[in-house]
Protein backbone atom coordinates (compact mmCIF):
# COMPACT_ATOMS: atom_id res chain seq x y z
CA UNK A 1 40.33 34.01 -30.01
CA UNK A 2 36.59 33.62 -30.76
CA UNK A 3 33.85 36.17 -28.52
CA UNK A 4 31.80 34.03 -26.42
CA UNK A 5 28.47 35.84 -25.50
CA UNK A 6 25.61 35.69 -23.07
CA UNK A 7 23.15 35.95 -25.60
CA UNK A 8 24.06 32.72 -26.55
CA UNK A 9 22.77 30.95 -23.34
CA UNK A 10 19.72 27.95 -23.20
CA UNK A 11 18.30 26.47 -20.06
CA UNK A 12 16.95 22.90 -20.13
CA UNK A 13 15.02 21.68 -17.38
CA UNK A 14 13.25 18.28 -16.62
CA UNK A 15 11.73 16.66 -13.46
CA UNK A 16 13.55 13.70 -12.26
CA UNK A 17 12.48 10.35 -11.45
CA UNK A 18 14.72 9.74 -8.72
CA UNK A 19 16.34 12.95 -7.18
CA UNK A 20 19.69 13.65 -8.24
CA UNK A 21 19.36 11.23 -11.26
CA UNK A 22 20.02 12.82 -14.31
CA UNK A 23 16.66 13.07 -16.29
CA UNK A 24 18.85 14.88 -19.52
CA UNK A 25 17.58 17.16 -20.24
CA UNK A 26 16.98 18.27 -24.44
CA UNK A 27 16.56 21.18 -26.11
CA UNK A 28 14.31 20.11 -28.48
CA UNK A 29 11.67 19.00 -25.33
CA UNK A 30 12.98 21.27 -22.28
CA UNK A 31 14.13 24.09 -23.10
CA UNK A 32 13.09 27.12 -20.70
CA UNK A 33 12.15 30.75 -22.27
CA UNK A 34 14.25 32.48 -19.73
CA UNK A 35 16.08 35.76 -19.23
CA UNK A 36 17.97 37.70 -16.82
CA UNK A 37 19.82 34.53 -16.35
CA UNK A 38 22.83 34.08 -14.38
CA UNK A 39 25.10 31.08 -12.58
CA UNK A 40 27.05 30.53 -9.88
CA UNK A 41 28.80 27.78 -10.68
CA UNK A 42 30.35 26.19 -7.85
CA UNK A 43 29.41 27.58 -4.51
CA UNK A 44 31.62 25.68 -2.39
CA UNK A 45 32.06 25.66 1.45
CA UNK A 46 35.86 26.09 0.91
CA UNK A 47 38.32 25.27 3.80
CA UNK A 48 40.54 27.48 4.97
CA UNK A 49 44.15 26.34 6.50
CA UNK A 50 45.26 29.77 8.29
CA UNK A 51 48.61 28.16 8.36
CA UNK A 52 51.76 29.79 10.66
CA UNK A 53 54.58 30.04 8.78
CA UNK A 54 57.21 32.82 10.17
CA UNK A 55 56.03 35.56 8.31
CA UNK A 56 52.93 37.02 6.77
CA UNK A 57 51.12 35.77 3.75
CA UNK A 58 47.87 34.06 3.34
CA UNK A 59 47.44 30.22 2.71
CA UNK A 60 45.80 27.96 0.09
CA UNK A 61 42.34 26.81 0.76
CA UNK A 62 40.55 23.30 0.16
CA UNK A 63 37.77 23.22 -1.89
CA UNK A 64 34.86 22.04 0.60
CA UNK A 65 31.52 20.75 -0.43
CA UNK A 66 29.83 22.85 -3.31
CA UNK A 67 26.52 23.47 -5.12
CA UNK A 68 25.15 25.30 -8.21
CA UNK A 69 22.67 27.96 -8.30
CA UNK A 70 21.13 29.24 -11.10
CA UNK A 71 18.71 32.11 -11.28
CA UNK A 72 16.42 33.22 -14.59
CA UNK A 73 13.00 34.55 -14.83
CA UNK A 74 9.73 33.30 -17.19
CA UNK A 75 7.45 35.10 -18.78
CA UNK A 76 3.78 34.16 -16.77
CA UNK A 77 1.64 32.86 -19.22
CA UNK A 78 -0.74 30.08 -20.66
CA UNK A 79 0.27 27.46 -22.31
CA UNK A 80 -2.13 28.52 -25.21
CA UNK A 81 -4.91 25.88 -25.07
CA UNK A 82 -7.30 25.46 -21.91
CA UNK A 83 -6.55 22.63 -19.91
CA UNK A 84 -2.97 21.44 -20.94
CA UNK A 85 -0.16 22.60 -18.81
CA UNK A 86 1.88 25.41 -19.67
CA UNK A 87 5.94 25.42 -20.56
CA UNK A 88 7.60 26.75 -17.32
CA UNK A 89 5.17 23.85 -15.56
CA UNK A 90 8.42 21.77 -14.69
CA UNK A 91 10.13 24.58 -13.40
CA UNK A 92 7.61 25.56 -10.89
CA UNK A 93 7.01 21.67 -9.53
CA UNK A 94 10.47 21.86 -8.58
CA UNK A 95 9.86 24.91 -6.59
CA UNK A 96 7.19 22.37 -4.20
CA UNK A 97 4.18 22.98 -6.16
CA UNK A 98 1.83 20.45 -7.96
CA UNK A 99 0.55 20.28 -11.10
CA UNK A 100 -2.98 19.59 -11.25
CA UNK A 101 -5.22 18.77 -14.40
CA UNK A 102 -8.83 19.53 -14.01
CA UNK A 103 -12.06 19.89 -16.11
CA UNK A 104 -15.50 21.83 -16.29
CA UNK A 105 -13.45 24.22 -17.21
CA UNK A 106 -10.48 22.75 -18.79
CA UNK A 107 -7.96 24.13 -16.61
CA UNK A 108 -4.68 23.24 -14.80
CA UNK A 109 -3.66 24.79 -11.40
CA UNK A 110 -0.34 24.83 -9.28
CA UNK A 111 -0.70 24.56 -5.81
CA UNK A 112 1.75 23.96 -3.24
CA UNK A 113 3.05 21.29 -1.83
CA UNK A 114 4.90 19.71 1.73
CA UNK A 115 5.56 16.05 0.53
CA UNK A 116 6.43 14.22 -2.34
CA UNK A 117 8.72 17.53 -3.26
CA UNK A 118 10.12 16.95 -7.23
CA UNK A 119 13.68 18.12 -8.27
CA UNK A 120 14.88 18.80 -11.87
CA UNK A 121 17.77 17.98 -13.66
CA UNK A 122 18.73 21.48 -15.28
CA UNK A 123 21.41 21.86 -17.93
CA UNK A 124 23.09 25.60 -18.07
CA UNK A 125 24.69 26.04 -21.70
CA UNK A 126 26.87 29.10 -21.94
CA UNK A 127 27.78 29.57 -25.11
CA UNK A 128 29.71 26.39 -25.67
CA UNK A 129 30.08 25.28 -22.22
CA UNK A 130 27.96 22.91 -19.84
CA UNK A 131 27.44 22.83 -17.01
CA UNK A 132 24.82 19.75 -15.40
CA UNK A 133 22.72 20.76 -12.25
CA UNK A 134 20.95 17.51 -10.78
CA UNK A 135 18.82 17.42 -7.93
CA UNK A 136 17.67 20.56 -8.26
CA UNK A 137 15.01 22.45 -6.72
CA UNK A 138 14.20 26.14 -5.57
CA UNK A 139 12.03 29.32 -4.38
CA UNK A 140 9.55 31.17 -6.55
CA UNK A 141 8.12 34.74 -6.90
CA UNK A 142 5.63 36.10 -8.78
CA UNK A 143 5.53 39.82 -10.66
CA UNK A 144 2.62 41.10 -12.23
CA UNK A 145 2.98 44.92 -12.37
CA UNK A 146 0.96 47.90 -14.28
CA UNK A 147 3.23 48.47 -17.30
CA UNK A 148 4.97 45.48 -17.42
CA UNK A 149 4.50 41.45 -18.65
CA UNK A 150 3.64 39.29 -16.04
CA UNK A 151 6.82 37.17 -14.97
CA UNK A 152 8.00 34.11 -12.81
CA UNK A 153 11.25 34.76 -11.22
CA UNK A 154 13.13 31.88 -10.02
CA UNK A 155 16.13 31.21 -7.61
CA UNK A 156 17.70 27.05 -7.83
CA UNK A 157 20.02 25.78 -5.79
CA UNK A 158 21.61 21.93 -7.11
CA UNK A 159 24.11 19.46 -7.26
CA UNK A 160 26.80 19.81 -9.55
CA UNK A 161 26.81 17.02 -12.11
CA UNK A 162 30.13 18.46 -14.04
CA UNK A 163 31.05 20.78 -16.77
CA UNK A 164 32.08 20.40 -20.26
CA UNK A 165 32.43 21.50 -23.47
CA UNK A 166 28.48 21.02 -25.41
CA UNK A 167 25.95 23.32 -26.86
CA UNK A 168 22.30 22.33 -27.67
CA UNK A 169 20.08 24.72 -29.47
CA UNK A 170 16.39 25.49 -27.68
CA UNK A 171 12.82 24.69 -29.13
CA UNK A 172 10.44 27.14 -27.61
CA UNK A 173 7.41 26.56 -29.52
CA UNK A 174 5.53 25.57 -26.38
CA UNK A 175 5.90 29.17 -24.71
CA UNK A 176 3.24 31.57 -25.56
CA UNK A 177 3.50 35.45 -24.94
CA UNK A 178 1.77 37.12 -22.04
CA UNK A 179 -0.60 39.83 -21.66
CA UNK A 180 0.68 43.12 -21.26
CA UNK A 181 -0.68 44.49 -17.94
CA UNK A 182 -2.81 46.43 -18.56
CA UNK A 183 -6.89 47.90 -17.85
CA UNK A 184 -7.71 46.10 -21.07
CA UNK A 185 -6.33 42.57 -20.06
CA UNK A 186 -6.47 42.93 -16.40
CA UNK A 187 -8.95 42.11 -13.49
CA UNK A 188 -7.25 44.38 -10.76
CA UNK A 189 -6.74 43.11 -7.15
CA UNK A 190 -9.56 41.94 -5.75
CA UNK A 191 -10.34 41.06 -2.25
CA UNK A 192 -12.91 38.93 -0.38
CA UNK A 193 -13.74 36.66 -3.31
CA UNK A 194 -14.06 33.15 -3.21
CA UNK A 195 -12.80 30.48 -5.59
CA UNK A 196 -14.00 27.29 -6.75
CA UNK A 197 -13.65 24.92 -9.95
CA UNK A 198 -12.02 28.05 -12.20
CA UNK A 199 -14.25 30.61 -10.90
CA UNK A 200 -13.51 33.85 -8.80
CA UNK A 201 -17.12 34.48 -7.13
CA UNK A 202 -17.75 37.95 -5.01
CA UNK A 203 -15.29 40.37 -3.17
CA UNK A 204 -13.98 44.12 -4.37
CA UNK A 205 -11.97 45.06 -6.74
CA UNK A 206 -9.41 47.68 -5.77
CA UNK A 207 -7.36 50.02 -8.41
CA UNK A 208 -3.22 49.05 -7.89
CA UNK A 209 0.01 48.78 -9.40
CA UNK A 210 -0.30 45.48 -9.36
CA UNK A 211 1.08 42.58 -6.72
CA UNK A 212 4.27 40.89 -6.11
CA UNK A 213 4.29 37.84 -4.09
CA UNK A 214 7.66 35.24 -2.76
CA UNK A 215 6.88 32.32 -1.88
CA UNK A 216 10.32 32.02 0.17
CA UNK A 217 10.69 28.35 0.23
CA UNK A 218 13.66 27.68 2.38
CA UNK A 219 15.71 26.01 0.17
CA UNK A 220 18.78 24.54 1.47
CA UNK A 221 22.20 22.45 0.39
CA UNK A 222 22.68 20.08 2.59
CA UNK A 223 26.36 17.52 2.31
CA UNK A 224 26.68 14.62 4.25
CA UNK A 225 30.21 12.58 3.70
CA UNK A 226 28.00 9.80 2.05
CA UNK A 227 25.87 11.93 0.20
CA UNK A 228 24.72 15.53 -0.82
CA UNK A 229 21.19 16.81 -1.67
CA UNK A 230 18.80 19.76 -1.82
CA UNK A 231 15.90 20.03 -0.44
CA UNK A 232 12.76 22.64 0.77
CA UNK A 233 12.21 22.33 4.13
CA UNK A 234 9.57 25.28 4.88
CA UNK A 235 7.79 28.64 3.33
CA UNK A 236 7.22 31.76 4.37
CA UNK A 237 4.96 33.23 1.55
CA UNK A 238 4.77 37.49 1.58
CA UNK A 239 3.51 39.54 -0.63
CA UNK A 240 3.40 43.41 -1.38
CA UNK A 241 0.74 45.56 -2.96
CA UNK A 242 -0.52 49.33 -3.57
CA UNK A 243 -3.81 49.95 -3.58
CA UNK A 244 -5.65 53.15 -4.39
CA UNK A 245 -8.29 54.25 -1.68
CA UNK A 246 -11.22 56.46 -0.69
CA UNK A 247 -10.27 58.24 3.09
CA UNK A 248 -13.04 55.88 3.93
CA UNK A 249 -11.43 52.60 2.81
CA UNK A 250 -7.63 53.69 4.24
CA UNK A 251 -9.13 54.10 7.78
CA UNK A 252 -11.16 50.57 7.39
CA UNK A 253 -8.19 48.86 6.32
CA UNK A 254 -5.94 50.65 9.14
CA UNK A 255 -8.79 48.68 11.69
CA UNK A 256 -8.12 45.42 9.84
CA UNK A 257 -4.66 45.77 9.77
CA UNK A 258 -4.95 46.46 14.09
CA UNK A 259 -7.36 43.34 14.72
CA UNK A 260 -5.18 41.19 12.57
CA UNK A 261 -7.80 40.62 10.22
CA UNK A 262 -7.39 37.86 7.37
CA UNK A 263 -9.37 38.30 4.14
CA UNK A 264 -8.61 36.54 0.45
CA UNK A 265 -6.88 38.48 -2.30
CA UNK A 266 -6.90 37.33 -6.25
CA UNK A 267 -5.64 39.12 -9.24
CA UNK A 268 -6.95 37.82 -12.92
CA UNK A 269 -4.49 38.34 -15.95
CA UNK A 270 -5.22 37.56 -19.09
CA UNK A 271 -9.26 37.27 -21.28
CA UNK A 272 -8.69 34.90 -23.49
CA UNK A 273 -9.34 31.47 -22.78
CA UNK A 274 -5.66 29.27 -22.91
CA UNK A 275 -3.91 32.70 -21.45
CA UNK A 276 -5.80 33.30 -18.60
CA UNK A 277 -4.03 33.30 -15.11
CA UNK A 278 -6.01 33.68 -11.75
CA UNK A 279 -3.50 34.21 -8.72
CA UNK A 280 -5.62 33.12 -5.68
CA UNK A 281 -4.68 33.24 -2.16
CA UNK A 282 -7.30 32.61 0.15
CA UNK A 283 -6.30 33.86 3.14
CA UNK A 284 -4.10 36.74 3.23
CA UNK A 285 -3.32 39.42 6.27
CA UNK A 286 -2.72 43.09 5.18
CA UNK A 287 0.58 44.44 7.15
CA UNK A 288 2.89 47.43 7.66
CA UNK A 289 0.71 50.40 6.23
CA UNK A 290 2.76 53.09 4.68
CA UNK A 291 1.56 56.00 2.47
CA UNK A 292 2.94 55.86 -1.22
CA UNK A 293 3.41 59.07 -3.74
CA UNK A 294 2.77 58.01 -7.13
CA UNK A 295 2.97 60.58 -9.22
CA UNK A 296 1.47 63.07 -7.00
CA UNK A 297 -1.52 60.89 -6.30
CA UNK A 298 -1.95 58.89 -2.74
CA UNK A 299 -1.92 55.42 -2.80
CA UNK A 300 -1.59 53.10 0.35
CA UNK A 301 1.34 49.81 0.52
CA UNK A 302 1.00 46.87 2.38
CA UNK A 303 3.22 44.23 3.48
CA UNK A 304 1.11 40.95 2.30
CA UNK A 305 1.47 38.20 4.71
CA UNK A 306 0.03 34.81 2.67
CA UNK A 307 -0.94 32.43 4.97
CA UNK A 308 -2.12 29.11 4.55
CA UNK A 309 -6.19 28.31 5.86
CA UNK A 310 -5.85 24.03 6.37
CA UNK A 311 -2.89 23.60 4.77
CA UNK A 312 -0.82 23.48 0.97
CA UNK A 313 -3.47 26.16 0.07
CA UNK A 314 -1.62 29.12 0.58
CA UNK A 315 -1.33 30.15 -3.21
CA UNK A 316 -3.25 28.53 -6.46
CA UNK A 317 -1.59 29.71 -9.89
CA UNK A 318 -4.57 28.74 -12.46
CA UNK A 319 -4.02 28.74 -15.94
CA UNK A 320 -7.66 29.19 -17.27
């Protein structure tokens, strides 16, 4: 009997016309630079029968309503030429963002979304085996952390549109590398600045380790006897970071953290124009101080609540 191995594994994705319509799919035009992938492949709402018989022993169950999740994680970066979307742009539409193309500067920015949600059809190959995921749609976070590649880290929940026996090999000519994180490539977190048409104006820049922000989009699996379907039905975006500061700073962040103060907060990866990647959110509130030892040195954590200021503008993902 032949090895089958999870090396072996490609993940198409493609935005549906119609949710729950199979858009197939290729790997020639779809196919998603992922890793740490994983499926579960049928997480059913099985029925149990508890069944008294005369003696002990447990009893069959009936396989209740079911859905798919996959989870993977992208590698966060340009698409390689200012102004035209980046690869993994599909995959974070179906996580309620849109995908906006703008000029003066060429750029294209993702920002989210309460209506007029998109889904993707999503094929999971595992090395010889198929397995269709329609209707798809799911939560996002963001990673971009001193020492490490920026990443996108996704969680789908869909429909399951059947298994069989296929393979498809993946074209991945459209994915570009990131930027290490680094000092070099790296405009560290910076608060109070304002954004407008591609442009990060004002604020401070604080040293850190970086941020990490979930969107937590409440994705849900919801089966009706005449029909099943996924769907977002709220957010709850938080963030963390670690910042390091002067006595002076700690205590006047301490005050805004007591008066509930709101303030924006922007990180800037990448220098080169096609792989540059502003993270925006223009009103955050700095929560839960707590003292952090790295490496003998003091920093300060906060819990990062990301709140939206009129609406759909908690977050803006700009690809520069």
């Amino acid at each position: 009997m032949s090895n089958r191995y999870i090396r072996n594994t490609v993940i198409t994705a493609a935005i549906e016309a119609t949710a729950g319509s199979d858009a197939s799919p290729t790997g020639a035009a779809n196919a998603v630079l992922a890793f740490d992938v994983n499926i579960d492949p049928l997480d059913a709402q099985n029925i149990k029968r508890t069944l008294m018989r005369g003696y002990f022993g447990g009893s069959d169950e009936l396989v209740g309503p079911g859905s798919v999740k996959v989870s993977f994680s992208m590698e966060l970066a340009g698409s390689g030429t200012a102004g035209t979307a980046p690869a993994w742009g599909a995959v974070v539409q179906a996580c309620a963002f849109a995908e906006g193309t703008l000029a003066t500067p060429a750029r294209v920015e993702y920002t989210p979304v309460s209506t007029l949600l998109k889904t993707v059809s999503m094929y999971y190959y595992d090395d010889g085996v198929r397995h269709k995921v329609l209707g798809a749609m799911g939560n996002l976070s963001i990673s971009a952390k001193v020492g490490e590649r920026p990443l996108l880290k996704c969680e789908f929940t869909g429909l399951d549109g059947g298994i069989a026996a296929a393979m498809t090999t993946g074209t991945y000519t459209a994915w570009k590398k990131p930027v290490a994180m680094t000092k070099a490539n790296v405009i560290d977190i910076t608060l109070g600045a304002t954004y407008a048409n591609g442009v990060l104006t004002g604020g401070t820049v604080y040293p850190s380790t970086g941020l990490d922000v979930n969107l937590a989009n409440a994705v849900s699996f919801e089966p009706l006897l005449s029909e099943e379907s996924v769907d977002i039905t709220d957010r709850e975006p938080v963030g963390n970071v670690e910042l390091k500061l002067t006595a002076a700073e700690e205590v006047a962040f301490y005050a805004q953290v007591k008066t509930n103060a709101t303030q924006s907060m922007a990180i800037t990866i990448g220098t080169v124009a096609g792989n540059k990647i502003i993270v925006f959110m223009p009103s955050v509130q700095l929560r839960k101080p707590k003292k952090v030892d790295r490496n003998g040195k003091r920093l300060v954590g906060y819990e990062v609540g990301v709140l939206p200021l009129t609406g759909n503008d908690e977050i803006f993902i700009i690809c520069l």
